[in-house]
PDB file of N, CA and C in Angstrom:
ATOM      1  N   UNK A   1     112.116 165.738 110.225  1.00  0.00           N
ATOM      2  CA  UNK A   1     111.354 165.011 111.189  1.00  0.00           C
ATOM      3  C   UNK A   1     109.886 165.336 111.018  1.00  0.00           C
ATOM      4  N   UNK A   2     109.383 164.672 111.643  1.00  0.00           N
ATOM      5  CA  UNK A   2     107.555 164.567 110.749  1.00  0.00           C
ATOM      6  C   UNK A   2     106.723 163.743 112.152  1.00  0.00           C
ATOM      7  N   UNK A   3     107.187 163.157 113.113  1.00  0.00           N
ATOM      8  CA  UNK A   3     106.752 163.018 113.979  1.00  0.00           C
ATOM      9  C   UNK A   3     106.689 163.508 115.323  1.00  0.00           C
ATOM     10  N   UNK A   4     105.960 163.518 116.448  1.00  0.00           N
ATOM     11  CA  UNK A   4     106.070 163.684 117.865  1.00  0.00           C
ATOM     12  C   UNK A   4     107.405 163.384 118.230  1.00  0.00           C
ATOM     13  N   UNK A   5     107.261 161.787 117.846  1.00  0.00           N
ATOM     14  CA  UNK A   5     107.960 160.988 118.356  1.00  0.00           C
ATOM     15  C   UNK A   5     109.384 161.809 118.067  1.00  0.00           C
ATOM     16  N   UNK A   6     109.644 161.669 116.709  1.00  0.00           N
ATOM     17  CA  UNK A   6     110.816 161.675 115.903  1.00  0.00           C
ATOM     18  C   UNK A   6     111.133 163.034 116.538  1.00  0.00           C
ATOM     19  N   UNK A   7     110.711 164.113 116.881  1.00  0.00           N
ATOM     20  CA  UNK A   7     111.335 165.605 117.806  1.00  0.00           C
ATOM     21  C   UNK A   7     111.434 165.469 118.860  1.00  0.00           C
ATOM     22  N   UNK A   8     110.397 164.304 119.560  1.00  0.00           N
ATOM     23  CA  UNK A   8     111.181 164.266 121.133  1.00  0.00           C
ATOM     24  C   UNK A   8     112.177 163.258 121.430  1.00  0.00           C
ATOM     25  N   UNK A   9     112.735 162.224 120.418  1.00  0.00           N
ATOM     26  CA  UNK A   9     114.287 161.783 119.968  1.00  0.00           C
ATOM     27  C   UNK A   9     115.137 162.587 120.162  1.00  0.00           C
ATOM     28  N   UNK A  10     115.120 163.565 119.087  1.00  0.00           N
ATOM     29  CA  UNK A  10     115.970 164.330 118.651  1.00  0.00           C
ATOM     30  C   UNK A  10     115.949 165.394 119.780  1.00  0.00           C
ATOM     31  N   UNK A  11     115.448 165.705 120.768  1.00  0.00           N
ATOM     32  CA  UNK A  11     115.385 166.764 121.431  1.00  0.00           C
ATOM     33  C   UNK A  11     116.146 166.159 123.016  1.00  0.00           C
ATOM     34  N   UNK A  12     116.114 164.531 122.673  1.00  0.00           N
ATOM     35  CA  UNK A  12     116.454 163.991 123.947  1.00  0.00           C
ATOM     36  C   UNK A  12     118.106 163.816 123.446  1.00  0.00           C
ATOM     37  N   UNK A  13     118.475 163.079 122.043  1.00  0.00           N
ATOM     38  CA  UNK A  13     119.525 163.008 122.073  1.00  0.00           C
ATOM     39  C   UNK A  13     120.428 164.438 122.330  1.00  0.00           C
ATOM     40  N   UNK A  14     120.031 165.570 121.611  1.00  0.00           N
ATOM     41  CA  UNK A  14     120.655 166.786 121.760  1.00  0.00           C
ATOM     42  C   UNK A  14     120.675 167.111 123.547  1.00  0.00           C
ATOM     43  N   UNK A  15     120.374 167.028 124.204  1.00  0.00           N
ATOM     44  CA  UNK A  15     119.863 167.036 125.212  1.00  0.00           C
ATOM     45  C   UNK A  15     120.968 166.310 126.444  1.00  0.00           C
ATOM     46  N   UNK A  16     121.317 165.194 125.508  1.00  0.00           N
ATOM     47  CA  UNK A  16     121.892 164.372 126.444  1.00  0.00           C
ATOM     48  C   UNK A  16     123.701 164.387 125.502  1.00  0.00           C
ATOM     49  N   UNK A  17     123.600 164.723 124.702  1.00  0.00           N
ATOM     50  CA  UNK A  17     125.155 165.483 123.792  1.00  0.00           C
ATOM     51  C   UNK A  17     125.997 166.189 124.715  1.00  0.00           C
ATOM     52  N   UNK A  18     126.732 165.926 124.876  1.00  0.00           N
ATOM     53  CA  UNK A  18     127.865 167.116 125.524  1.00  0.00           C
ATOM     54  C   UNK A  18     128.423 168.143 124.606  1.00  0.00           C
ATOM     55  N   UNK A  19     128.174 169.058 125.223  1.00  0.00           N
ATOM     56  CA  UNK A  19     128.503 170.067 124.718  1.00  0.00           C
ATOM     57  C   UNK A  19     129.932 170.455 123.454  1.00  0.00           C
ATOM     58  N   UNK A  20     130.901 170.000 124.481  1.00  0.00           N
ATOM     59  CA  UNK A  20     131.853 169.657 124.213  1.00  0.00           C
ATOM     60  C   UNK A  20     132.280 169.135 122.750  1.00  0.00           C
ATOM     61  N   UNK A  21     131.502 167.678 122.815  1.00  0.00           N
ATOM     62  CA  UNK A  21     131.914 167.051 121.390  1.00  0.00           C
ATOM     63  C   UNK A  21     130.770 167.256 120.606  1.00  0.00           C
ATOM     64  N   UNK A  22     129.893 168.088 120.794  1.00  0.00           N
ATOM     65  CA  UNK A  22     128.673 168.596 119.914  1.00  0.00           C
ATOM     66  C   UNK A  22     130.040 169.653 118.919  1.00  0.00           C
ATOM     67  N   UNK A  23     130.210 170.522 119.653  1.00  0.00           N
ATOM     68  CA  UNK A  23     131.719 171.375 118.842  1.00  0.00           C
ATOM     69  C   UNK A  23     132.576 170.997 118.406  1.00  0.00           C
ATOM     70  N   UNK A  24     133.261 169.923 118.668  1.00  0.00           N
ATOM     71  CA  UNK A  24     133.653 169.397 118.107  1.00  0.00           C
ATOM     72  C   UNK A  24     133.643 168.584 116.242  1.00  0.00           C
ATOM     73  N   UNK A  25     132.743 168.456 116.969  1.00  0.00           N
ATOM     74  CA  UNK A  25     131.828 166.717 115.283  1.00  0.00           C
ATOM     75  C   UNK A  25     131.835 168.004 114.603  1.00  0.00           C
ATOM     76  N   UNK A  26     130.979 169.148 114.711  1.00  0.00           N
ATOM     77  CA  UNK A  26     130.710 170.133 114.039  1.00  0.00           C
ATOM     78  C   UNK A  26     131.654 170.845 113.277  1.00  0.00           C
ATOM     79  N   UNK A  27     132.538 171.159 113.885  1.00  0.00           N
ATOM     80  CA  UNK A  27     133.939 171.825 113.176  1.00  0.00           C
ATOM     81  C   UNK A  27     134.766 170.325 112.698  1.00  0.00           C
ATOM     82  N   UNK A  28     135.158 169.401 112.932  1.00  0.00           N
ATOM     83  CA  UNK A  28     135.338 168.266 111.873  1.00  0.00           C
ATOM     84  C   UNK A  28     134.662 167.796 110.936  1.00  0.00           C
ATOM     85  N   UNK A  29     133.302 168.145 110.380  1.00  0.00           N
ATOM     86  CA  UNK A  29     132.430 167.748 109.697  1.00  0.00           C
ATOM     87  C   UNK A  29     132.780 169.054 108.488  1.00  0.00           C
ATOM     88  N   UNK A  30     132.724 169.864 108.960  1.00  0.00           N
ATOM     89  CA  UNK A  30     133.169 171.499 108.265  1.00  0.00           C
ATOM     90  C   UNK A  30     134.502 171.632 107.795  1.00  0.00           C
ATOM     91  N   UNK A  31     135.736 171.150 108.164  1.00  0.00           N
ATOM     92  CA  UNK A  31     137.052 171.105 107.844  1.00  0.00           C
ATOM     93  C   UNK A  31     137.560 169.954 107.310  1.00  0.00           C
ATOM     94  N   UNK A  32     136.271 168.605 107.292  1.00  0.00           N
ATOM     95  CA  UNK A  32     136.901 167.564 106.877  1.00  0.00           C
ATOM     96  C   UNK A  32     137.665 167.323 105.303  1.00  0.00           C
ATOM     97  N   UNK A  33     138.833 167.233 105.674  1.00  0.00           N
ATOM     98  CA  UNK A  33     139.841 167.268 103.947  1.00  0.00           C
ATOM     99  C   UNK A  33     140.256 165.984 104.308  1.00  0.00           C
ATOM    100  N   UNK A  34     139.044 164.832 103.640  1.00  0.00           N
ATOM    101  CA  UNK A  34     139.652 163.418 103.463  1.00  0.00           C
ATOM    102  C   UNK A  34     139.621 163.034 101.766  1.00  0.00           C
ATOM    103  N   UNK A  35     141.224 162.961 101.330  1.00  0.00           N
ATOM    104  CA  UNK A  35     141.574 162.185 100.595  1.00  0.00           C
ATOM    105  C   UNK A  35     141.170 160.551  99.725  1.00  0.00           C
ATOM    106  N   UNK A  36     141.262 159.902 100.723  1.00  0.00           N
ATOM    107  CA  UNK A  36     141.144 158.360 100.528  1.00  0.00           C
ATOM    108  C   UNK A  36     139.277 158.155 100.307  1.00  0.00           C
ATOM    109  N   UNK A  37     139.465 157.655  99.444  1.00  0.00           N
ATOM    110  CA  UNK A  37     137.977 156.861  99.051  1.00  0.00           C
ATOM    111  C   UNK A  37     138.154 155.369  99.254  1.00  0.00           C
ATOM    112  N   UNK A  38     137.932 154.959 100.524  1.00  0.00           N
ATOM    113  CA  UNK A  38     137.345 152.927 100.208  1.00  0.00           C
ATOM    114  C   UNK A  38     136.890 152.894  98.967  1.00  0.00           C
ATOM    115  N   UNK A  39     137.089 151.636  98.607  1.00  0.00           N
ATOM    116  CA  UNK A  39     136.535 151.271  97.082  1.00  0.00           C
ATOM    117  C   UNK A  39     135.419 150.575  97.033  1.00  0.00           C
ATOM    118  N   UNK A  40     135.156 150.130  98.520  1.00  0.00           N
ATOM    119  CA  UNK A  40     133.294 149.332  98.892  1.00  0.00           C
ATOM    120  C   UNK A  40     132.881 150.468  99.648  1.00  0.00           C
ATOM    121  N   UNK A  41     133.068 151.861  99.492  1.00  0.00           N
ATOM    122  CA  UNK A  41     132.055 152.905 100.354  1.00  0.00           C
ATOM    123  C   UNK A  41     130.917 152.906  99.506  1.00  0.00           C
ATOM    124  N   UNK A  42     129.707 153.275 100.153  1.00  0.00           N
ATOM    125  CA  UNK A  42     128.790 153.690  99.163  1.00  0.00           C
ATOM    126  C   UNK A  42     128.158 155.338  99.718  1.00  0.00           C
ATOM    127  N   UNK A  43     127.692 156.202  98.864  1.00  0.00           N
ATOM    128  CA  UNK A  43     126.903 157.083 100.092  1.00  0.00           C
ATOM    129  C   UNK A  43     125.958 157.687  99.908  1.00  0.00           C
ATOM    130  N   UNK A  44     124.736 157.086 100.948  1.00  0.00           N
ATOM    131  CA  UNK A  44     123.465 156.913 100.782  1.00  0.00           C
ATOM    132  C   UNK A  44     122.639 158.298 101.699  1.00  0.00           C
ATOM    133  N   UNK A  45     121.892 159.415 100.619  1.00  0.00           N
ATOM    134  CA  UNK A  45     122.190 160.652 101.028  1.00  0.00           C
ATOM    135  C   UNK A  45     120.379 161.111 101.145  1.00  0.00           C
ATOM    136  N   UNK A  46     120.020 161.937 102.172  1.00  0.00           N
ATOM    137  CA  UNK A  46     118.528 162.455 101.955  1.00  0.00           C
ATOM    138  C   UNK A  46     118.829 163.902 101.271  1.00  0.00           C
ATOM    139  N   UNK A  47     117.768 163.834 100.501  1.00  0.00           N
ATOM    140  CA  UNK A  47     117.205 165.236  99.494  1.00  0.00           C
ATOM    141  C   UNK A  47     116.555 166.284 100.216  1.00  0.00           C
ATOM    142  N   UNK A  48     116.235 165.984 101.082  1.00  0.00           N
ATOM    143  CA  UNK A  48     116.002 167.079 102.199  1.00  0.00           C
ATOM    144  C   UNK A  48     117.095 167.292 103.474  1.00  0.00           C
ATOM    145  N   UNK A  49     117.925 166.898 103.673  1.00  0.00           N
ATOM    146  CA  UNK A  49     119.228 166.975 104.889  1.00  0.00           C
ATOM    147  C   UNK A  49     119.169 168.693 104.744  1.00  0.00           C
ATOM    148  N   UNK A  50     118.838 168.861 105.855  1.00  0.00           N
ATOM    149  CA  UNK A  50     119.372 170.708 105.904  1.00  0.00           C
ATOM    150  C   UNK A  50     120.238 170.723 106.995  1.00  0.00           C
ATOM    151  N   UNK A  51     121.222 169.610 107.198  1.00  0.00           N
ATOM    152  CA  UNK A  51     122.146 169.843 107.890  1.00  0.00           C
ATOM    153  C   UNK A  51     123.545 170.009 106.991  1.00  0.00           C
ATOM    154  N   UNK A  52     123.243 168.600 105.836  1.00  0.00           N
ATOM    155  CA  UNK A  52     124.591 168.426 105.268  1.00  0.00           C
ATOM    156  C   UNK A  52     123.460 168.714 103.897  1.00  0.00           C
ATOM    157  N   UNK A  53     123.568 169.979 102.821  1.00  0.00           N
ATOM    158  CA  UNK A  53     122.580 169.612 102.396  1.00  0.00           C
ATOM    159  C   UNK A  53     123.501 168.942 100.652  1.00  0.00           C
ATOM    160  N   UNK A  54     122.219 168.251  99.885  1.00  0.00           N
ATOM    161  CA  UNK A  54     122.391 167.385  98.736  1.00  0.00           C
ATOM    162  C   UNK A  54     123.464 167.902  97.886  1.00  0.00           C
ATOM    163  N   UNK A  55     123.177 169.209  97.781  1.00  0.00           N
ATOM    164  CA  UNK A  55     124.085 169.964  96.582  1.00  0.00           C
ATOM    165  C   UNK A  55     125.494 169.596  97.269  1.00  0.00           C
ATOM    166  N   UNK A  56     125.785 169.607  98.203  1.00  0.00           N
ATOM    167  CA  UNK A  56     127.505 169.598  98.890  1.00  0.00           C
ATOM    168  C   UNK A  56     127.630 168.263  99.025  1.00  0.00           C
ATOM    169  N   UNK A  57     127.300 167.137  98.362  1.00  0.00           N
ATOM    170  CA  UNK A  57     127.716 165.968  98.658  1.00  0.00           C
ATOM    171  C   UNK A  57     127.854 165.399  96.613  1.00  0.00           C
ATOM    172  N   UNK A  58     128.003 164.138  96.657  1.00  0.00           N
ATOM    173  CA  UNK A  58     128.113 163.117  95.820  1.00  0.00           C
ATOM    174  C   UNK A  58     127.786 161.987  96.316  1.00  0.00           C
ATOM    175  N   UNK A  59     126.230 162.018  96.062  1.00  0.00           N
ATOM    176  CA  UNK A  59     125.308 160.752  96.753  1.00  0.00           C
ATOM    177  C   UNK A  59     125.524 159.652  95.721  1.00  0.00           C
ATOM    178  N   UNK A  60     125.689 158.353  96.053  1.00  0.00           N
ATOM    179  CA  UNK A  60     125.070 157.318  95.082  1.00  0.00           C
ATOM    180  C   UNK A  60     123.769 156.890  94.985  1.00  0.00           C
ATOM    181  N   UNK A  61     123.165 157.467  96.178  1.00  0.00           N
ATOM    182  CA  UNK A  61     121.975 156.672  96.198  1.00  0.00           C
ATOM    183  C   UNK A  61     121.387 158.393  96.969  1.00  0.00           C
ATOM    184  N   UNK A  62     120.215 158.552  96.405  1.00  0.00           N
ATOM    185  CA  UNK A  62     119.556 159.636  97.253  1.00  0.00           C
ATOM    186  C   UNK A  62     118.285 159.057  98.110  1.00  0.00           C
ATOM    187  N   UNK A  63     117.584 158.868  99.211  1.00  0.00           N
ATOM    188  CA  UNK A  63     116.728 159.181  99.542  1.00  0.00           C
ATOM    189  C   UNK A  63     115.595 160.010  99.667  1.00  0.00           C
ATOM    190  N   UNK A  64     114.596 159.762  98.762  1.00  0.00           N
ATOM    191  CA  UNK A  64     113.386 160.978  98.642  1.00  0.00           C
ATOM    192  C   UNK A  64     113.051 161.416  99.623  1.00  0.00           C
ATOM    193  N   UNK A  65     113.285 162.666  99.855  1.00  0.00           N
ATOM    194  CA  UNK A  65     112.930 163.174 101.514  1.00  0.00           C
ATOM    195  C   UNK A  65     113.411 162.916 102.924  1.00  0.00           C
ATOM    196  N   UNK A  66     114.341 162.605 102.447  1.00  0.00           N
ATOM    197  CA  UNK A  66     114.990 161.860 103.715  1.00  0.00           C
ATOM    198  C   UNK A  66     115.997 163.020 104.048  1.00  0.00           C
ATOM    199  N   UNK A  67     116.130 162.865 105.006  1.00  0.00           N
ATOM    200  CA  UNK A  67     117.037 164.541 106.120  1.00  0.00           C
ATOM    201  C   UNK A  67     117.909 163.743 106.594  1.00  0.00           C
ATOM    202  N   UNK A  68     118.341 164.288 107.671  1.00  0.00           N
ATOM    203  CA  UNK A  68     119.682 164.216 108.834  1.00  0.00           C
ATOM    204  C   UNK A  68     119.233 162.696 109.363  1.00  0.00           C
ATOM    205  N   UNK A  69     117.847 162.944 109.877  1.00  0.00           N
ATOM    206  CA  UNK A  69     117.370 162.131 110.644  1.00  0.00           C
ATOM    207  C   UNK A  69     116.962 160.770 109.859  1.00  0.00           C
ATOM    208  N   UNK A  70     117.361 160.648 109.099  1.00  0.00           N
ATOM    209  CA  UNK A  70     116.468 159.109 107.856  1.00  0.00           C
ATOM    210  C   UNK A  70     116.793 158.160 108.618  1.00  0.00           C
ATOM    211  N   UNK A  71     117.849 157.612 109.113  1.00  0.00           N
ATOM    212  CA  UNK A  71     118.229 156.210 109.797  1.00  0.00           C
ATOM    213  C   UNK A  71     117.057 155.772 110.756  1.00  0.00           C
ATOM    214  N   UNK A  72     116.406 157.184 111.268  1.00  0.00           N
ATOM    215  CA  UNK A  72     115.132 156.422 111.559  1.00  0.00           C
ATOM    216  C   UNK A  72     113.753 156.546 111.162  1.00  0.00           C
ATOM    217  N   UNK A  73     113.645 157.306 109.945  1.00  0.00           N
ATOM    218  CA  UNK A  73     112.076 157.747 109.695  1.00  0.00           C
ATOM    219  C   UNK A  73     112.027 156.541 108.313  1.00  0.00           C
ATOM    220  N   UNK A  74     113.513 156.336 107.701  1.00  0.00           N
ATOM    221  CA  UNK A  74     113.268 156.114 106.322  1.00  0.00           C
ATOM    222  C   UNK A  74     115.026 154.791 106.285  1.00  0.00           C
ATOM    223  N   UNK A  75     114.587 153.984 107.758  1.00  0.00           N
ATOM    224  CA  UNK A  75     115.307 152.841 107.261  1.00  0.00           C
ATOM    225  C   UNK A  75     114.841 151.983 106.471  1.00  0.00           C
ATOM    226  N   UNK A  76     113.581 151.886 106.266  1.00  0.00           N
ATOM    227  CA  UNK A  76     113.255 150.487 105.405  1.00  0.00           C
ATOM    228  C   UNK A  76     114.178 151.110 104.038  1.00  0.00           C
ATOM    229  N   UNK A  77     113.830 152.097 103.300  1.00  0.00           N
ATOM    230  CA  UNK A  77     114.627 152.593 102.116  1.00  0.00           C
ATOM    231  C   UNK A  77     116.425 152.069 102.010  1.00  0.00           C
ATOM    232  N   UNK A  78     116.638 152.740 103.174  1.00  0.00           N
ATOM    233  CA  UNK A  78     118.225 153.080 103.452  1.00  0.00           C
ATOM    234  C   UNK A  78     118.479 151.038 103.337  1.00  0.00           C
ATOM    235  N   UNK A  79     118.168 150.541 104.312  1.00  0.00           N
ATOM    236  CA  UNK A  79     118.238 148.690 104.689  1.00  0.00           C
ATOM    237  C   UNK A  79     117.971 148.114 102.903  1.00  0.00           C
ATOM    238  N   UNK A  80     117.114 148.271 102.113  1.00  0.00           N
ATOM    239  CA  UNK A  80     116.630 147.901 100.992  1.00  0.00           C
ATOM    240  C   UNK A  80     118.096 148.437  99.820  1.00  0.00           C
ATOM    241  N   UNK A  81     119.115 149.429  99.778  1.00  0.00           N
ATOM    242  CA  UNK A  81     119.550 149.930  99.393  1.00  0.00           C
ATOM    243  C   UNK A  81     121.223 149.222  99.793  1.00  0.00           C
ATOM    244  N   UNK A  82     121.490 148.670 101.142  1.00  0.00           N
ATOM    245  CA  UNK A  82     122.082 147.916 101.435  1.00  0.00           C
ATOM    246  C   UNK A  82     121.913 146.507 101.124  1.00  0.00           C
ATOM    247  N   UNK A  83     120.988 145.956 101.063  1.00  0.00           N
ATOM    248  CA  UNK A  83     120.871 145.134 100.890  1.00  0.00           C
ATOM    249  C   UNK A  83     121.551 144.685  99.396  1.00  0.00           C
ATOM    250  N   UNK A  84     120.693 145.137  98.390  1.00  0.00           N
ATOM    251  CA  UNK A  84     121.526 145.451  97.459  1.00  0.00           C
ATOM    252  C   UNK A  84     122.721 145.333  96.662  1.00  0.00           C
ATOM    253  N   UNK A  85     123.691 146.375  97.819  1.00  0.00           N
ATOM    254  CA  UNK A  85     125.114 146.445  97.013  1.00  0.00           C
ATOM    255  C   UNK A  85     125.960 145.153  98.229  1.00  0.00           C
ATOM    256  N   UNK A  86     125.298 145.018  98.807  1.00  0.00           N
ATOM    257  CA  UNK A  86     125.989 144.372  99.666  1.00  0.00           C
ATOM    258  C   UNK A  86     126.163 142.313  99.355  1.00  0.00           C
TER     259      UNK A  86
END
């Protein structure tokens, strides 16, 4: 995140998260053992994510600098990238 804006988002959504399924997503995101690959998935990944970071994935598409948060700092990229394969 790189803006005002973009930390007081993120500070509102966390904010307004329940607790609950915050622990949740978290420990399913960490244990997830999925098998099945769709054959129209694509997955469109930031080079900076220090949540999920680059090395632990198999991006098709990377985003330069793009983090956790890209869907909103760095949709024009992500939309342009869909557009695309779609």
């Amino acid at each position: 995140m790189k803006t005002a804006n973009e930390k007081q988002l993120l500070r509102d959504i966390l904010k307004d998260t329940n607790p609950a399924f915050f622990k949740w997503a978290i420990n399913e995101i960490i244990n997830w053992e999925n098998e099945t690959m769709p054959a129209n998935n694509i997955h469109i990944h930031g080079n900076k994510d220090r949540i999920i970071p680059i090395k632990n994935v198999k991006a098709d598409y990377v985003i330069e600098g793009g983090g956790h948060f890209m869907t909103v700092n760095k949709a024009k990229e992500i939309g342009q990238i869909i557009r695309t394969v779609v």
